[in-house]
N, C-alpha and C. Protein backbone atom coordinates (compact mmCIF):
# COMPACT_ATOMS: atom_id res chain seq x y z
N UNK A 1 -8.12 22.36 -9.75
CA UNK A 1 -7.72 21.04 -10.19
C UNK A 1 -7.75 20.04 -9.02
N UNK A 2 -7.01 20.17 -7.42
CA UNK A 2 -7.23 19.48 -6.68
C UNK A 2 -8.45 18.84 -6.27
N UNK A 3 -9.45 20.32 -6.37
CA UNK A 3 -10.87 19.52 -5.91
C UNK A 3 -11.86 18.50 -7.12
N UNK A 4 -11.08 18.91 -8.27
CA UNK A 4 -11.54 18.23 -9.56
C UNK A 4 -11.05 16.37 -9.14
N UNK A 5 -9.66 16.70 -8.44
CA UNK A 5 -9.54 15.24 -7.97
C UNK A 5 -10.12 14.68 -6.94
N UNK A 6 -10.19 15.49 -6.02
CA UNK A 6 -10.76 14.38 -4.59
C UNK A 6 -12.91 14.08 -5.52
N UNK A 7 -12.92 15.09 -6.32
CA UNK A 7 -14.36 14.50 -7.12
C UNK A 7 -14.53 13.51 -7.71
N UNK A 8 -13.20 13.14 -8.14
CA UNK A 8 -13.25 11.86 -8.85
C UNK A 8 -12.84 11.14 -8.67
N UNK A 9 -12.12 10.88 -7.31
CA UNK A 9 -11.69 10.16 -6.35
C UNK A 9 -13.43 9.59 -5.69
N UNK A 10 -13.89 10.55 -5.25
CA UNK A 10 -15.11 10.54 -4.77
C UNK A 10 -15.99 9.70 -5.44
N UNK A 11 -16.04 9.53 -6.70
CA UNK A 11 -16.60 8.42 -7.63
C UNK A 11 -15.98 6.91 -7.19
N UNK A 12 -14.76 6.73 -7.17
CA UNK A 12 -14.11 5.59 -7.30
C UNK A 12 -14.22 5.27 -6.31
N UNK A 13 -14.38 6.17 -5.20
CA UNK A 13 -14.25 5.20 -3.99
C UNK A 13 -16.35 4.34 -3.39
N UNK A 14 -17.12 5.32 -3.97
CA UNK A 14 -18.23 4.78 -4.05
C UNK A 14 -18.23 3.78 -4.35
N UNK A 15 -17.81 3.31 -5.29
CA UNK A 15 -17.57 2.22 -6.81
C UNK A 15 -16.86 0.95 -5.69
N UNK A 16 -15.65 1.31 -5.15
CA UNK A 16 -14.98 1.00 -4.15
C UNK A 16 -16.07 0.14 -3.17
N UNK A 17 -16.37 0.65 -2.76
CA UNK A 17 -17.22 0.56 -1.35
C UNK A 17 -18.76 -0.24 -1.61
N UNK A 18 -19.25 -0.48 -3.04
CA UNK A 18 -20.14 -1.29 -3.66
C UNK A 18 -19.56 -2.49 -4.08
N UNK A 19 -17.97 -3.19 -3.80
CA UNK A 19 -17.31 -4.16 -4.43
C UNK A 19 -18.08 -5.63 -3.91
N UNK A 20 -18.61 -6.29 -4.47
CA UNK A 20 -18.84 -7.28 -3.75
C UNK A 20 -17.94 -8.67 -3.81
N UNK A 21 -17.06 -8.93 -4.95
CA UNK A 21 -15.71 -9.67 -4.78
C UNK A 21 -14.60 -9.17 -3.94
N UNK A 22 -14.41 -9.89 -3.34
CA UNK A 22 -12.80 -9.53 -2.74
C UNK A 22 -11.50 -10.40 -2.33
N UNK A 23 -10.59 -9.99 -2.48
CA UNK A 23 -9.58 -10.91 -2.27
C UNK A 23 -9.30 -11.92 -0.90
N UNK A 24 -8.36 -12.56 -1.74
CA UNK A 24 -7.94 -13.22 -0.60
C UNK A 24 -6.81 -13.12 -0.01
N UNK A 25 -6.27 -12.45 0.99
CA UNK A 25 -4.67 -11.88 0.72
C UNK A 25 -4.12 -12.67 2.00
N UNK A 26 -2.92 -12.40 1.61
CA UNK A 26 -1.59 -12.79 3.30
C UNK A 26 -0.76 -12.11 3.34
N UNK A 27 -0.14 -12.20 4.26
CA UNK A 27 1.52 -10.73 4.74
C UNK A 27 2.13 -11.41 3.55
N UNK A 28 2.44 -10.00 3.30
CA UNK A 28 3.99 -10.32 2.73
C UNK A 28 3.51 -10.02 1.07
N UNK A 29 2.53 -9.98 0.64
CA UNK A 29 1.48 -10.07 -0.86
C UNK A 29 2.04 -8.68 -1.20
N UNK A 30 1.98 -8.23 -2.46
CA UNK A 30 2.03 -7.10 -2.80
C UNK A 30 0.79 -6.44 -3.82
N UNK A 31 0.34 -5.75 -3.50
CA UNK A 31 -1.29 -5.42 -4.98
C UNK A 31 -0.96 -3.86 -5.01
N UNK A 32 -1.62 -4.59 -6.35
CA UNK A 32 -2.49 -2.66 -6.63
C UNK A 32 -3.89 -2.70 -5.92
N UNK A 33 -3.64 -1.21 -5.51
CA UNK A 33 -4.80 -1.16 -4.58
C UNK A 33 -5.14 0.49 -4.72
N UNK A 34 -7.05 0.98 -4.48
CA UNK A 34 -7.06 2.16 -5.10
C UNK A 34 -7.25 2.82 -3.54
N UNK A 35 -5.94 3.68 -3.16
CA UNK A 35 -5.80 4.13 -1.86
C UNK A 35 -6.45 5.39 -1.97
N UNK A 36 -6.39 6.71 -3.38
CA UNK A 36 -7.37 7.42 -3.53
C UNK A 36 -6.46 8.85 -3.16
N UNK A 37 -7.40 9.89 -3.24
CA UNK A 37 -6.37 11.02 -3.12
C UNK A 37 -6.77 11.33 -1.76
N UNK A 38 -5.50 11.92 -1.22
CA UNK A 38 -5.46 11.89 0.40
C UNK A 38 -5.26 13.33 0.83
N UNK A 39 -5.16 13.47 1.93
CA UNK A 39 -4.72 15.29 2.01
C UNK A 39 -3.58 15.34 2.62
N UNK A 40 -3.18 16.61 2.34
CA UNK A 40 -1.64 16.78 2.83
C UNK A 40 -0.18 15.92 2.33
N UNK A 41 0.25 15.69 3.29
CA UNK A 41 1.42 14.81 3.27
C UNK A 41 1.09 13.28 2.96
N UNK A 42 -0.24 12.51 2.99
CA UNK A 42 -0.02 11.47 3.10
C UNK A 42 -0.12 11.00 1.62
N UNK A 43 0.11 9.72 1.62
CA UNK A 43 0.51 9.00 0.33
C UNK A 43 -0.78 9.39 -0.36
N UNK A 44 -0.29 9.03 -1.93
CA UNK A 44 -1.95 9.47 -3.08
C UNK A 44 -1.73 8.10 -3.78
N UNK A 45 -2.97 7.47 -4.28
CA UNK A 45 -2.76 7.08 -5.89
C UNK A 45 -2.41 7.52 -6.51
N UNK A 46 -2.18 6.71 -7.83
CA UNK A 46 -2.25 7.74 -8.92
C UNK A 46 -2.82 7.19 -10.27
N UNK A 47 -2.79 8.24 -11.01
CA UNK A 47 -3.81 7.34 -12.69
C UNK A 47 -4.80 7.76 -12.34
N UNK A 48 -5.68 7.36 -12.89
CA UNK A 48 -7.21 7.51 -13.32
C UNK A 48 -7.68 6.88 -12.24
N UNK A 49 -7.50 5.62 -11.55
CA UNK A 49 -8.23 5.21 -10.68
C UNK A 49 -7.24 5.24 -9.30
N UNK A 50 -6.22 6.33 -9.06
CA UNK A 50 -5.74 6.34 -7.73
C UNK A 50 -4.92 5.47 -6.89
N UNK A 51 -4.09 4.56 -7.67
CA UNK A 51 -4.15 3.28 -7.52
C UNK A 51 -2.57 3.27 -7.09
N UNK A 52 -1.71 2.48 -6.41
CA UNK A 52 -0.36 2.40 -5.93
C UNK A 52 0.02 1.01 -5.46
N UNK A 53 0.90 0.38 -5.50
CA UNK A 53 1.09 -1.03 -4.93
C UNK A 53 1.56 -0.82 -3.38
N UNK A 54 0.37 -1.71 -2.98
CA UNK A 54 0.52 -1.73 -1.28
C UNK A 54 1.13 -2.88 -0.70
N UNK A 55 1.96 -3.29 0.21
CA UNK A 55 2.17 -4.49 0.90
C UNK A 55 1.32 -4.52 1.94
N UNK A 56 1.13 -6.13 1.80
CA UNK A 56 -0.30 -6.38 2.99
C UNK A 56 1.55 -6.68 4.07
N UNK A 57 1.16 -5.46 5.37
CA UNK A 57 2.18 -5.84 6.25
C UNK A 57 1.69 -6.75 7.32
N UNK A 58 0.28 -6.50 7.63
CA UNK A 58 -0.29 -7.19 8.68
C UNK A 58 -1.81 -7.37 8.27
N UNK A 59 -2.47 -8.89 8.29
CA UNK A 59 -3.65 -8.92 8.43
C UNK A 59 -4.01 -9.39 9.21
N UNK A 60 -5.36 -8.45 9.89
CA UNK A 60 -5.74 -8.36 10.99
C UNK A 60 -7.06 -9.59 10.66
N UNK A 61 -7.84 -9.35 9.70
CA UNK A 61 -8.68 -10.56 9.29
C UNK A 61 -8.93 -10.80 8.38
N UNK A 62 -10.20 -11.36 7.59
CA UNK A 62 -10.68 -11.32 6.07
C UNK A 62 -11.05 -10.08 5.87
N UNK A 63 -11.18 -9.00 6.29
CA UNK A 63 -12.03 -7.74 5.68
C UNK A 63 -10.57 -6.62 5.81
N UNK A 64 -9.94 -6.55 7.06
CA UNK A 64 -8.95 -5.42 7.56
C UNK A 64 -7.89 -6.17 7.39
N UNK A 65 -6.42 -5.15 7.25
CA UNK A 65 -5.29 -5.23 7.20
C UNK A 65 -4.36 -3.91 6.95
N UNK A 66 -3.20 -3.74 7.57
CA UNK A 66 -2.29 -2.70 7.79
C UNK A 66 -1.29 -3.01 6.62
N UNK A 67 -1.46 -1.90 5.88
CA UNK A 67 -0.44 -2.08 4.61
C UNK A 67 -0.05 -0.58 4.43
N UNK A 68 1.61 -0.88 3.50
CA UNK A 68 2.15 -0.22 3.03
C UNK A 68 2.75 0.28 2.05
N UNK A 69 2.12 1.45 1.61
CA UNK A 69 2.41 1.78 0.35
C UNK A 69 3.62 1.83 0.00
N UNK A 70 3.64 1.83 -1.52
CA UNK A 70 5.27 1.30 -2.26
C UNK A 70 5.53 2.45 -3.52
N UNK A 71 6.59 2.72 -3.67
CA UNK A 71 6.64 3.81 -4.55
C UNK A 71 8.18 3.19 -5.25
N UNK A 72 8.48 3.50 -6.51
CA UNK A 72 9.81 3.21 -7.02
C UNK A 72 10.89 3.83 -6.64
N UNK A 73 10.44 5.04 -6.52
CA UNK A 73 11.81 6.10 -6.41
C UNK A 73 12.14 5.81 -4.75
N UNK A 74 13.26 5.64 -5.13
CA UNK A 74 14.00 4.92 -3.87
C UNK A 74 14.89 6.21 -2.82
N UNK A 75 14.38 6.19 -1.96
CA UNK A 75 14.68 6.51 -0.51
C UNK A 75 15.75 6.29 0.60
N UNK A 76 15.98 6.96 1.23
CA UNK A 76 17.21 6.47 2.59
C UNK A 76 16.71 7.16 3.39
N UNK A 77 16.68 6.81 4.86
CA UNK A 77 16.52 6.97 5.65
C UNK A 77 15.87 5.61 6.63
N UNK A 78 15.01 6.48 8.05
CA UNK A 78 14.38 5.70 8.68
C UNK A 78 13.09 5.03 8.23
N UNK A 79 12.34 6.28 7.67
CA UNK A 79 10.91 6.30 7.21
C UNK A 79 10.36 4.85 5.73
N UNK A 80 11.95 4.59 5.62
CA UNK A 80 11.72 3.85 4.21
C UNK A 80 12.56 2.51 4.42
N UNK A 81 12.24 1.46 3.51
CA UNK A 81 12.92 0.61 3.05
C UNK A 81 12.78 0.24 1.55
N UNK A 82 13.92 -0.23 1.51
CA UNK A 82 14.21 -0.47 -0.44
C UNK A 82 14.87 -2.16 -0.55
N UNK A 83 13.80 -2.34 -1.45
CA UNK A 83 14.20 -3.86 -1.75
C UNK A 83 13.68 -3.76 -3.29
N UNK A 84 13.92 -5.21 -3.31
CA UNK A 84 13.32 -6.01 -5.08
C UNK A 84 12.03 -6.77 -5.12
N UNK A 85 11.35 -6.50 -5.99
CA UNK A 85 10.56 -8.09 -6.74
C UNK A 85 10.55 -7.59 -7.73
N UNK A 86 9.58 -9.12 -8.35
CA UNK A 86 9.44 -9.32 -10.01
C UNK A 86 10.73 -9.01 -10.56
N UNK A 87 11.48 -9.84 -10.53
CA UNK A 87 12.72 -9.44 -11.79
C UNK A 87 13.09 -8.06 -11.40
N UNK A 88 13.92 -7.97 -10.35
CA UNK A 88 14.91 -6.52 -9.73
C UNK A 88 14.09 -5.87 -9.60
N UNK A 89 12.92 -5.45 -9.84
CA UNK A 89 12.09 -4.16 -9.80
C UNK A 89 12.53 -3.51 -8.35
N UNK A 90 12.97 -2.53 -8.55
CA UNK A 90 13.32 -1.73 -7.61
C UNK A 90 12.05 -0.92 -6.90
N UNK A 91 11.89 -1.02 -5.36
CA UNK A 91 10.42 -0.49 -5.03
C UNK A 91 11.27 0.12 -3.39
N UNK A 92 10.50 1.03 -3.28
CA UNK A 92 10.37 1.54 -1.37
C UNK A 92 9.42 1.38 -0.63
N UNK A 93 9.24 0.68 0.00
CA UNK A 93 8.14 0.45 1.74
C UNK A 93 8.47 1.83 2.11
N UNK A 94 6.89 2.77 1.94
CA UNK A 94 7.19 4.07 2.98
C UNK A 94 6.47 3.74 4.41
N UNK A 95 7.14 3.23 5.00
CA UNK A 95 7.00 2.65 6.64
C UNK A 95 6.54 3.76 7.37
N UNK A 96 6.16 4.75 7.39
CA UNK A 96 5.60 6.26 7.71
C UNK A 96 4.58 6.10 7.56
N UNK A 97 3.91 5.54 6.16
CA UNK A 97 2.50 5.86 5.59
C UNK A 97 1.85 4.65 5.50
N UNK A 98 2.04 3.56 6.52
CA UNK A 98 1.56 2.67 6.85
C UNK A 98 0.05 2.92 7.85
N UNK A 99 -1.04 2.15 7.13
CA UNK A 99 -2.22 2.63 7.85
C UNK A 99 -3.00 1.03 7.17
N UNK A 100 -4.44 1.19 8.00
CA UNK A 100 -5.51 0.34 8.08
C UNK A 100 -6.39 0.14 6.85
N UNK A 101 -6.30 -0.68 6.12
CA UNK A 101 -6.96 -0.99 4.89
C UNK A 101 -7.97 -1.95 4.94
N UNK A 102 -9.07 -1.31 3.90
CA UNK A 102 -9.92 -2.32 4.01
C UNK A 102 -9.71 -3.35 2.79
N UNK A 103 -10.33 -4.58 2.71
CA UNK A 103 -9.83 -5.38 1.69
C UNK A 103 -10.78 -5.00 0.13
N UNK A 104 -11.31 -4.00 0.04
CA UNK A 104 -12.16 -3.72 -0.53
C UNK A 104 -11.30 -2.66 -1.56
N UNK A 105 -10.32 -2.68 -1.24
CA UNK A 105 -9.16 -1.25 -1.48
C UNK A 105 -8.61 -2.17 -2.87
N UNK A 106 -8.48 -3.90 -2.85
CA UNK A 106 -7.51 -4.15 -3.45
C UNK A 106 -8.05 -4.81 -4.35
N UNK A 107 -6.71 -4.67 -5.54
CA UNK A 107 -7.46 -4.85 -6.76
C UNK A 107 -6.72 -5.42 -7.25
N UNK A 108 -5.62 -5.94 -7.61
CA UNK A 108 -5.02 -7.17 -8.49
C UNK A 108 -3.66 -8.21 -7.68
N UNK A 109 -3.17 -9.00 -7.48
CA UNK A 109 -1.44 -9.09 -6.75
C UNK A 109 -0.86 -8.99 -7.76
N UNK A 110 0.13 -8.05 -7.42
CA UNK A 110 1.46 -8.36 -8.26
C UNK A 110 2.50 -8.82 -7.85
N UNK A 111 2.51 -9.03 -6.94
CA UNK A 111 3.86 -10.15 -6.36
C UNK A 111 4.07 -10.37 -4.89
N UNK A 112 4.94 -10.38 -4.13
CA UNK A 112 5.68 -10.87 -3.05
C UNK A 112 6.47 -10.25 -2.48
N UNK A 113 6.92 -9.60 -1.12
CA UNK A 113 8.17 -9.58 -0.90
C UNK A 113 8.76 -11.06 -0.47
N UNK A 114 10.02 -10.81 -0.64
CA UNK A 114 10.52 -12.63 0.28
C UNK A 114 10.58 -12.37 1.50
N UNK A 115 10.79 -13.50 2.44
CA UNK A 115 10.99 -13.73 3.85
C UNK A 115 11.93 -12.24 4.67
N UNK A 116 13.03 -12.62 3.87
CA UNK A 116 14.70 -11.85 4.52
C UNK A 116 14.09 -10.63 4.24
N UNK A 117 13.87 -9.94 3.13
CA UNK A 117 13.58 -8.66 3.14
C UNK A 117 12.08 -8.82 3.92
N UNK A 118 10.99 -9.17 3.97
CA UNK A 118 10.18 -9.37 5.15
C UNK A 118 10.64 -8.21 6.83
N UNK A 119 11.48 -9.38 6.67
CA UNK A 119 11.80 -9.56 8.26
C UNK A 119 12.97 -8.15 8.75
N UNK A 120 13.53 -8.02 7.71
CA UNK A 120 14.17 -6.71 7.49
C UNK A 120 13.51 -5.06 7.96
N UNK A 121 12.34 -5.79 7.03
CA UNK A 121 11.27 -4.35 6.75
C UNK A 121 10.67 -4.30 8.13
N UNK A 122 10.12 -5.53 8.77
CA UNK A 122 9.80 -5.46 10.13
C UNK A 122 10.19 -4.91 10.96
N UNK A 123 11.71 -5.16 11.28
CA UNK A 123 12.66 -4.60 12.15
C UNK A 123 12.65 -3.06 12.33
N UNK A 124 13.00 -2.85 10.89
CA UNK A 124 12.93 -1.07 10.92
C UNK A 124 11.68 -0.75 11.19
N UNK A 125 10.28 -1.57 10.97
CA UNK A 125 9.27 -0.91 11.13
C UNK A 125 8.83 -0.61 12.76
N UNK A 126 8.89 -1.92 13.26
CA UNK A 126 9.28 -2.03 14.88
C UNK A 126 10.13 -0.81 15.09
N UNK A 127 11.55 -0.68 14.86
CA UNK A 127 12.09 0.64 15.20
C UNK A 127 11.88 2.27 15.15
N UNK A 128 11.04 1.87 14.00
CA UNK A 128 10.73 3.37 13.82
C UNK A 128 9.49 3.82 14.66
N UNK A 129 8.78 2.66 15.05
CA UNK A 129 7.15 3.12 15.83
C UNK A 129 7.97 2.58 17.07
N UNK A 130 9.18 2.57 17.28
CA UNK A 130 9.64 2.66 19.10
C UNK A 130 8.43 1.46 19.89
N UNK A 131 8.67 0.23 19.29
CA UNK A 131 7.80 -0.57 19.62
C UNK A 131 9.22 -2.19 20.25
């Protein structure tokens, strides 16, 4: 079954990688984006097309940017932060599984974080990479 997925992962990300629209994003944005099946420990999509809401944490330009995947089920610790959008929606920044995206990854916005939680998420993120 696993390798049945990274096969059809393997489709989407072709598909992926032929996109010739692409967004226009800024920090702080939140999308669905098809991150794809990964190995090991690191974050997966999920659904049919692999897909998870990422925060753009940092863009580096029009093509690259460092984002972080978001999951509902809410977390404590270092590795995470937990905030709101859209009407309370309860979400976690896994600040761990923060990595380099291409803009080619993303596929719809669904919202925002605000400023305060922003700047929040920063802090711990700064703290946790001992920066």
């Amino acid at each position: 079954m696993i390798e049945n997925d990274f096969d059809k992962w393997n489709e989407i990300k072709k598909r992926t990688q032929d996109k010739k629209i692409t967004a226009y994003f800024r920090e702080r944005e939140i999308y669905w984006a098809n991150i794809g099946k990964n190995i090991g420990y690191e974050q997966n999509g999920k659904g049919k097309d692999f897909m998870r809401p990422l925060l753009i944490f940092r863009k580096y330009n029009n093509k690259l940017f460092c984002g972080i995947p978001l999951s509902t089920t809410i977390r404590e610790g270092s590795f995470f932060y937990n905030f709101n959008f859209l009407e309370s929606k309860d979400s976690c920044a896994l600040l761990v599984q923060a990595k380099t995206f291409d803009v080619k990854r993303l596929d719809r916005k669904i919202g925002t974080i605000n400023k305060n939680d922003f700047e929040k998420l920063e802090t711990k993120f700064k703290k946790l990479m001992k920066l």
